[in-house]
N, C-alpha and C. Protein backbone atom coordinates (compact mmCIF):
# COMPACT_ATOMS: atom_id res chain seq x y z
N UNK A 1 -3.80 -10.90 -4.72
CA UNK A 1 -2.47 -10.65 -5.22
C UNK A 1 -1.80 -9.64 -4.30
N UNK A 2 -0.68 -9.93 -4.07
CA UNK A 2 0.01 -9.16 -2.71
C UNK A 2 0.66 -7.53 -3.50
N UNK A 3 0.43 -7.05 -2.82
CA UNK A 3 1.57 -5.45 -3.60
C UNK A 3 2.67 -5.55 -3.90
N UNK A 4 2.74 -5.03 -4.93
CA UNK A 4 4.30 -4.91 -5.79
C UNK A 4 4.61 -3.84 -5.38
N UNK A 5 6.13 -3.75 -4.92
CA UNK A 5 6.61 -2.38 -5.16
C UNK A 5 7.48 -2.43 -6.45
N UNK A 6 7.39 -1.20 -7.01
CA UNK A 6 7.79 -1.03 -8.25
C UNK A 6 9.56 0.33 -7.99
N UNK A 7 10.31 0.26 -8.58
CA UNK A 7 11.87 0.85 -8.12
C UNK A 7 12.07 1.26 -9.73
N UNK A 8 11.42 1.41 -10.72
CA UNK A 8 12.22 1.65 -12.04
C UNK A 8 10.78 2.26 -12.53
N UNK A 9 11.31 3.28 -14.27
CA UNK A 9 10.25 3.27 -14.71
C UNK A 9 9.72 2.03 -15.69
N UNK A 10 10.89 1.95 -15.76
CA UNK A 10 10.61 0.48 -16.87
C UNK A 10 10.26 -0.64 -16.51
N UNK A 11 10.14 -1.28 -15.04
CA UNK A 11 9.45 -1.43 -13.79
C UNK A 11 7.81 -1.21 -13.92
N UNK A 12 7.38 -0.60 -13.61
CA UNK A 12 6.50 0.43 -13.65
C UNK A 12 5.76 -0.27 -14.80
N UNK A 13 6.09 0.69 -16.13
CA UNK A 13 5.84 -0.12 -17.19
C UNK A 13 5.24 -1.12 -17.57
N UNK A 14 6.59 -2.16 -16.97
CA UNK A 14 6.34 -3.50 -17.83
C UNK A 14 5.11 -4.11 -17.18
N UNK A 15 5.15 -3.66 -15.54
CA UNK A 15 4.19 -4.75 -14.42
C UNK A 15 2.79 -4.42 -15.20
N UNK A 16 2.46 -3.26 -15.24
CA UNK A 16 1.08 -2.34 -16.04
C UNK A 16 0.76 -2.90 -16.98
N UNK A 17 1.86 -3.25 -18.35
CA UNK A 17 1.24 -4.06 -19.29
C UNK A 17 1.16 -5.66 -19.19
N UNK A 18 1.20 -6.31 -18.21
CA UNK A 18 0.97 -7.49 -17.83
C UNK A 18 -0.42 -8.28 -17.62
N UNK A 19 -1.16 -6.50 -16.87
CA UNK A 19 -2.36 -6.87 -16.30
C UNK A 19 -3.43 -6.54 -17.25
N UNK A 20 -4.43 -6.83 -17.05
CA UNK A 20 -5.57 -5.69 -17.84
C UNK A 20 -6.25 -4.77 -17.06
N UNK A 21 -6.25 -4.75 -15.63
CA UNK A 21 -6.27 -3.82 -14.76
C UNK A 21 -5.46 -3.38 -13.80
N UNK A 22 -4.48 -2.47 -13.41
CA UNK A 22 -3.45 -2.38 -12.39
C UNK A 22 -3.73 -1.12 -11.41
N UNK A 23 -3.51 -0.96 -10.42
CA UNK A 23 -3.88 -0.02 -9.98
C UNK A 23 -1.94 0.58 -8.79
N UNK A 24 -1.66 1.88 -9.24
CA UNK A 24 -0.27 2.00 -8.85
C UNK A 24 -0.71 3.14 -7.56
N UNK A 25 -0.20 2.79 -6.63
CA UNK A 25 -0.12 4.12 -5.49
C UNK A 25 1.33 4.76 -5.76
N UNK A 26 1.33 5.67 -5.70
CA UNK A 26 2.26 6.98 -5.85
C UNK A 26 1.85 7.45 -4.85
N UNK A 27 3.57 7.29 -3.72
CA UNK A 27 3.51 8.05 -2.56
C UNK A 27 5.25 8.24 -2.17
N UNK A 28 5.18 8.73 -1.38
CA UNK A 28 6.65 9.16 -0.49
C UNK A 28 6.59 8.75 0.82
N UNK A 29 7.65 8.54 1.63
CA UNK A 29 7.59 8.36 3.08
C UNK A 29 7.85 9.33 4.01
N UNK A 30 7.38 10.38 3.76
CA UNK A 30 7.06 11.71 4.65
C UNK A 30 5.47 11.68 4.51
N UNK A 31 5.12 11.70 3.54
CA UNK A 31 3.44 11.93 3.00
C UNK A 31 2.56 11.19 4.66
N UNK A 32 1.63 12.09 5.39
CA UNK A 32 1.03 11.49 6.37
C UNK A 32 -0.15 10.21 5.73
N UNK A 33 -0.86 11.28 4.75
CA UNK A 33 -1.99 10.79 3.73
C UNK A 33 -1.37 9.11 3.47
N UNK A 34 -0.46 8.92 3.03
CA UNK A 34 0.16 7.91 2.27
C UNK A 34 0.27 6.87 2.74
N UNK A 35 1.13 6.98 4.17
CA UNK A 35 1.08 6.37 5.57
C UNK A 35 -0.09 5.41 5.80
N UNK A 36 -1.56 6.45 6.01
CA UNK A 36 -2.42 5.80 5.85
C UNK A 36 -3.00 5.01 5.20
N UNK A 37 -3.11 5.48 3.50
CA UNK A 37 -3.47 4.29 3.05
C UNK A 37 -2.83 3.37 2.48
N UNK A 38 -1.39 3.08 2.92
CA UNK A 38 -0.90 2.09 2.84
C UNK A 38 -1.46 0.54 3.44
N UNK A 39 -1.99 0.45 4.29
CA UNK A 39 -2.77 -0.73 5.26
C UNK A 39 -3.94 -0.86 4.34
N UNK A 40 -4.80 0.24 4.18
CA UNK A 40 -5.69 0.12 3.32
C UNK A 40 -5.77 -0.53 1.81
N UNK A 41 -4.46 -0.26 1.07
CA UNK A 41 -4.07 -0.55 -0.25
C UNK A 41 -4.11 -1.81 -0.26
N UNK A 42 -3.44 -2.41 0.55
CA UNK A 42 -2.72 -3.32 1.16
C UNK A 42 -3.82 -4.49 1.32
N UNK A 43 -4.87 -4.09 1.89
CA UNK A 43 -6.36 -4.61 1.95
C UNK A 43 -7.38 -4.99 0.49
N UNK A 44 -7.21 -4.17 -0.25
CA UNK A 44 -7.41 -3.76 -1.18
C UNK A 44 -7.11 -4.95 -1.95
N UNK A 45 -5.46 -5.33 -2.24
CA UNK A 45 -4.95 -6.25 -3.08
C UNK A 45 -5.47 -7.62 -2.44
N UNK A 46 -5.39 -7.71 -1.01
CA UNK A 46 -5.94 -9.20 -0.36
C UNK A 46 -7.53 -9.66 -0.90
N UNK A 47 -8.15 -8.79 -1.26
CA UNK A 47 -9.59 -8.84 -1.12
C UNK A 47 -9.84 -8.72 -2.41
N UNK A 48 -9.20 -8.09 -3.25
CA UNK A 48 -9.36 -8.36 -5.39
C UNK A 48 -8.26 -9.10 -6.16
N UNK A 49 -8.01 -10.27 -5.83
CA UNK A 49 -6.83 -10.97 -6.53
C UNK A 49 -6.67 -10.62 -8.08
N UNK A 50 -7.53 -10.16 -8.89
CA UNK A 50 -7.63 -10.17 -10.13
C UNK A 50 -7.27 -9.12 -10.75
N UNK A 51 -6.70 -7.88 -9.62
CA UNK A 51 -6.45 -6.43 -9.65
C UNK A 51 -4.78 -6.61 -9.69
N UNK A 52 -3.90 -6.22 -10.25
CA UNK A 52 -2.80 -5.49 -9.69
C UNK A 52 -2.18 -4.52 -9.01
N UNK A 53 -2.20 -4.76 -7.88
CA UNK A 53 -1.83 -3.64 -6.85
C UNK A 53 -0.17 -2.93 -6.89
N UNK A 54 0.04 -2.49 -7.28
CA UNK A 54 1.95 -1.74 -7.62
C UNK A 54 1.51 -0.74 -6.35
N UNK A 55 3.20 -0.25 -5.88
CA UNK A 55 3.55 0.85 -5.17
C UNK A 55 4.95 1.43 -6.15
N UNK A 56 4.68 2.82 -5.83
CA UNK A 56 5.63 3.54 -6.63
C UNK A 56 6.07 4.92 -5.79
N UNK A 57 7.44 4.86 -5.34
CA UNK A 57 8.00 5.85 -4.50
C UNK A 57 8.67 6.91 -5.08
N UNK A 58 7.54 8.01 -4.98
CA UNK A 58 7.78 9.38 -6.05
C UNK A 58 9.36 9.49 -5.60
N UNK A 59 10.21 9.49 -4.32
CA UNK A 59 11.65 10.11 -4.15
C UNK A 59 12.32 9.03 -4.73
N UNK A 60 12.18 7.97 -5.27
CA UNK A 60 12.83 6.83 -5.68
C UNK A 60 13.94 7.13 -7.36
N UNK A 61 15.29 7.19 -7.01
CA UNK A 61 15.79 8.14 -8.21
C UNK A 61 15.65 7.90 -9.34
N UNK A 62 15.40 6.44 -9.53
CA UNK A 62 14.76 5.76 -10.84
C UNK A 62 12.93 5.93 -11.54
N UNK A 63 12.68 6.58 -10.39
CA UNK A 63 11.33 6.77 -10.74
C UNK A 63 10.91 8.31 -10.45
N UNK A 64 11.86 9.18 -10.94
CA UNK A 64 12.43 10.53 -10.84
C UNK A 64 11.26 11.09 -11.69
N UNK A 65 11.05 10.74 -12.88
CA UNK A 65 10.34 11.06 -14.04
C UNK A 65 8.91 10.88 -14.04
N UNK A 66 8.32 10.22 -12.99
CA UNK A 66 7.16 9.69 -12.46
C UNK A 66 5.84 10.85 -12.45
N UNK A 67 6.49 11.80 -11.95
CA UNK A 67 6.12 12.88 -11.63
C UNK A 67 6.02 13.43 -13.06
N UNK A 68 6.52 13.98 -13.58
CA UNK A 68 6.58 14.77 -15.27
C UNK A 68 6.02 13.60 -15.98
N UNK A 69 5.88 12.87 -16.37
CA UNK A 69 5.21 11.59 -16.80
C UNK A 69 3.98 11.76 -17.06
N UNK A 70 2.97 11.43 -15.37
CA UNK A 70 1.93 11.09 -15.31
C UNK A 70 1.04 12.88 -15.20
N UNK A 71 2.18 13.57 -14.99
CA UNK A 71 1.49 14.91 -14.11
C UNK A 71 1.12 15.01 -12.92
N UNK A 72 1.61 14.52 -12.03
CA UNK A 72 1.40 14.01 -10.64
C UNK A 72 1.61 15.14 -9.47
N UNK A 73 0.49 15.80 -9.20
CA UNK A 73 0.87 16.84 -8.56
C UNK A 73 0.44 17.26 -6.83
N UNK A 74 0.03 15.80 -6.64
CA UNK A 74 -0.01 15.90 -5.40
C UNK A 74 -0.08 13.94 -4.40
N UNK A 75 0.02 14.41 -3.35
CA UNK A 75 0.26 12.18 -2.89
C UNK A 75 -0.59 12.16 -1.74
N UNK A 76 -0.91 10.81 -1.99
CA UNK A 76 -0.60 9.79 -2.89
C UNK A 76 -1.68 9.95 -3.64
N UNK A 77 -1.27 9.26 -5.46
CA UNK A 77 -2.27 9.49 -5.95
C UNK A 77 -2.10 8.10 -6.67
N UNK A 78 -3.37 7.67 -7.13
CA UNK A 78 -3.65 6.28 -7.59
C UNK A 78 -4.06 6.38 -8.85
N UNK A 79 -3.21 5.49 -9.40
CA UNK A 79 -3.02 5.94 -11.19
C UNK A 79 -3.96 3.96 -11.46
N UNK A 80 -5.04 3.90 -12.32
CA UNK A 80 -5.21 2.85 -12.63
C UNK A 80 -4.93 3.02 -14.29
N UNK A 81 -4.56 1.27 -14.29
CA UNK A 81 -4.11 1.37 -15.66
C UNK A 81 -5.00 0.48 -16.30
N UNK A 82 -5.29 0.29 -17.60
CA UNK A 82 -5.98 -0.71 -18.28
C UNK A 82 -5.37 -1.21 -19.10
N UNK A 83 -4.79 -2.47 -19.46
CA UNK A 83 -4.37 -2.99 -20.36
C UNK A 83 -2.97 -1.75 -20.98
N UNK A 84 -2.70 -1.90 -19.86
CA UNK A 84 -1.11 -0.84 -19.89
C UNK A 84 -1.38 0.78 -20.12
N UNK A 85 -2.54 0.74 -20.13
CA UNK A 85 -2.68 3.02 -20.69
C UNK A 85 -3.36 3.15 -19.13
N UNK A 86 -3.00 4.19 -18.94
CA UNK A 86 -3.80 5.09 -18.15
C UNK A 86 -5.04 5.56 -17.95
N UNK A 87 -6.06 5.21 -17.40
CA UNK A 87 -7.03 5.33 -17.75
C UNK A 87 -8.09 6.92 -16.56
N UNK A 88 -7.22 6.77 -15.77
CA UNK A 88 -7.45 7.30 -14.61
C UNK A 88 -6.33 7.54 -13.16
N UNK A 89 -6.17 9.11 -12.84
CA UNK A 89 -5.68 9.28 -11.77
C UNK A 89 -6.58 9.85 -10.59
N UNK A 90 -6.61 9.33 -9.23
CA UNK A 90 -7.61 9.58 -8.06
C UNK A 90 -6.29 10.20 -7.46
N UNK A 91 -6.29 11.84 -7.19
CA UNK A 91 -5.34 12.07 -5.80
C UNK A 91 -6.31 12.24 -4.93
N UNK A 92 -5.24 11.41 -3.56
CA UNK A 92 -6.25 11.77 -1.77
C UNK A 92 -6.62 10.28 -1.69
N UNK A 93 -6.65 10.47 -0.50
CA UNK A 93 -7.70 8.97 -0.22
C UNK A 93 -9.12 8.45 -0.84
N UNK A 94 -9.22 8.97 -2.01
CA UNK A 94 -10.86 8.76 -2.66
C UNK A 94 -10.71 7.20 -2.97
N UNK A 95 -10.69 6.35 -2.34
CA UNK A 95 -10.86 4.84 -2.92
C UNK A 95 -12.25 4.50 -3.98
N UNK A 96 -13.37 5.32 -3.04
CA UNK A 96 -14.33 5.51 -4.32
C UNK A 96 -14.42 6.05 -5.73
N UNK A 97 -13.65 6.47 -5.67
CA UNK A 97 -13.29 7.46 -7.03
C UNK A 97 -12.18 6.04 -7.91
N UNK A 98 -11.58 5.45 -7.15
CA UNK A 98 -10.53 4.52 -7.64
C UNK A 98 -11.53 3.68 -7.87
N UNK A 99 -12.30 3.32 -7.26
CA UNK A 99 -13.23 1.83 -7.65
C UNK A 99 -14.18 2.17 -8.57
N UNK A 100 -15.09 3.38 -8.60
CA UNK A 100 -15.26 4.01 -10.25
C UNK A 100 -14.58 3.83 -11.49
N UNK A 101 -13.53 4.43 -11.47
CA UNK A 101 -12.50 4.17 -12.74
C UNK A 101 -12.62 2.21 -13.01
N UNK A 102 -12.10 2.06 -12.36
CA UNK A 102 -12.34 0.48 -12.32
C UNK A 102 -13.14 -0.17 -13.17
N UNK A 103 -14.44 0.09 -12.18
CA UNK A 103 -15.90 -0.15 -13.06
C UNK A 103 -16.39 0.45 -14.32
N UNK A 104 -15.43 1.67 -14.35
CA UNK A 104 -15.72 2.40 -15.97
C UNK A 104 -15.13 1.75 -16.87
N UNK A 105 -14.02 0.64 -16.32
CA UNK A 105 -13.43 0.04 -17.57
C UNK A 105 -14.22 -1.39 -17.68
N UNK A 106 -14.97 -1.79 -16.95
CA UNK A 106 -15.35 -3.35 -16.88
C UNK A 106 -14.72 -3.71 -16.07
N UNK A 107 -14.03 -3.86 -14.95
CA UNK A 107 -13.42 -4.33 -14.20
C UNK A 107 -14.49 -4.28 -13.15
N UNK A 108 -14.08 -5.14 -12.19
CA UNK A 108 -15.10 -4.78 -10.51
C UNK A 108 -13.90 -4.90 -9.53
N UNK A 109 -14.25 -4.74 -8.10
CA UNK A 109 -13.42 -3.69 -7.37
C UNK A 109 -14.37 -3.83 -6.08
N UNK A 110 -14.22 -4.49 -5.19
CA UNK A 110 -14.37 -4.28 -3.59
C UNK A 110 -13.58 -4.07 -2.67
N UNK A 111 -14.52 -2.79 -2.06
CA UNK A 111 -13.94 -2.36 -1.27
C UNK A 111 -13.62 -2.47 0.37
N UNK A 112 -13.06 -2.08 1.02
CA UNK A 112 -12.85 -2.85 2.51
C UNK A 112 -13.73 -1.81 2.54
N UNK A 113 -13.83 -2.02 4.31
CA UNK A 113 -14.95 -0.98 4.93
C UNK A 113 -13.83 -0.09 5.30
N UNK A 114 -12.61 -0.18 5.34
CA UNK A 114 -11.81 1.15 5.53
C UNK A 114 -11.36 1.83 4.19
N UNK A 115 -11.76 1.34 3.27
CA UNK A 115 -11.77 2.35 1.91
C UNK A 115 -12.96 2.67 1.65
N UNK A 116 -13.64 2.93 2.39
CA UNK A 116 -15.09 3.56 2.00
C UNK A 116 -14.74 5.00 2.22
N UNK A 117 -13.69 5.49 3.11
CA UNK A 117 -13.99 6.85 2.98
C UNK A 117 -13.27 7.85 2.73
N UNK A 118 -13.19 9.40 2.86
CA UNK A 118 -12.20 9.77 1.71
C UNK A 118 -11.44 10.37 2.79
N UNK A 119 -9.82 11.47 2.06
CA UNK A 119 -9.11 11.98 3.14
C UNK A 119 -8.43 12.61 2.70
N UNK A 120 -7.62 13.01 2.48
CA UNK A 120 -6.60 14.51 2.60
C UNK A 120 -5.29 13.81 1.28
N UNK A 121 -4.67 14.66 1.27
CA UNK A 121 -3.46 14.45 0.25
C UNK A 121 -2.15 15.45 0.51
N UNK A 122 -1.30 15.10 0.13
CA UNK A 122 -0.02 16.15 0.43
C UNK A 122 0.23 16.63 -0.72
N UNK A 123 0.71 18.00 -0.68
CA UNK A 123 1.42 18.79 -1.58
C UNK A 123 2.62 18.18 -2.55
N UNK A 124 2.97 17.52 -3.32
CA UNK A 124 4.22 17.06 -4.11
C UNK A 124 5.23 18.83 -4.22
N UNK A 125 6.36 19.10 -3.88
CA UNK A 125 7.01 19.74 -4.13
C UNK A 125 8.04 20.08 -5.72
């Protein structure tokens, strides 16, 4: 399943309760961290069709609230959802930590060989 980008919260939302597993990146386009695992994410959705892959752009003015919402205090951070709740947020490149949550819900989750490893995160202002 290819990445969604998501532009609303209600957006956001609705895509989450669609799936029974979704997994949202929360990032900005300054973020270096983010940059990166964008290709990776990206990989991610090619290789688990059964996953929902969303993107969600913390400066995006409709998705202003994103931040106070989830508690989101640093990027990119990967919010998986289960059957629309929240079940888990990974900030930083921890894809392992994302494919945990996953598997804590019953879901499974492979990973590329470039999400095997972990990396840095930016400050949210």
């Amino acid at each position: 399943m290819p990445v969604t980008e998501v532009s609303s919260w209600a957006e956001l939302t609705a895509a989450v309760k669609k799936h029974d597993i979704a997994i949202v990146d929360v990032y900005t386009e300054w973020c270096g961290p983010c940059k990166r695992a964008a290709p990776i994410f990206k990989g991610l959705s090619e290789k688990n069709p059964k996953i929902a892959f969303l993107k969600a752009n913390l400066e995006t003015p409709a998705l202003s609230k994103l931040s106070s919402e989830l508690g989101i205090s640093s990027i990119p951070t990967f919010v998986v959802y289960k059957g629309g709740s929240v079940v888990k947020q990974v900030s930083g490149l921890d894809f392992a930590s994302v494919k945990s949550a996953v598997e804590a819900e019953g879901g499974s989750i492979e990973l590329t060989e470039e999400a095997e490893g972990t990396g840095s995160f930016c400050a949210v202002m």
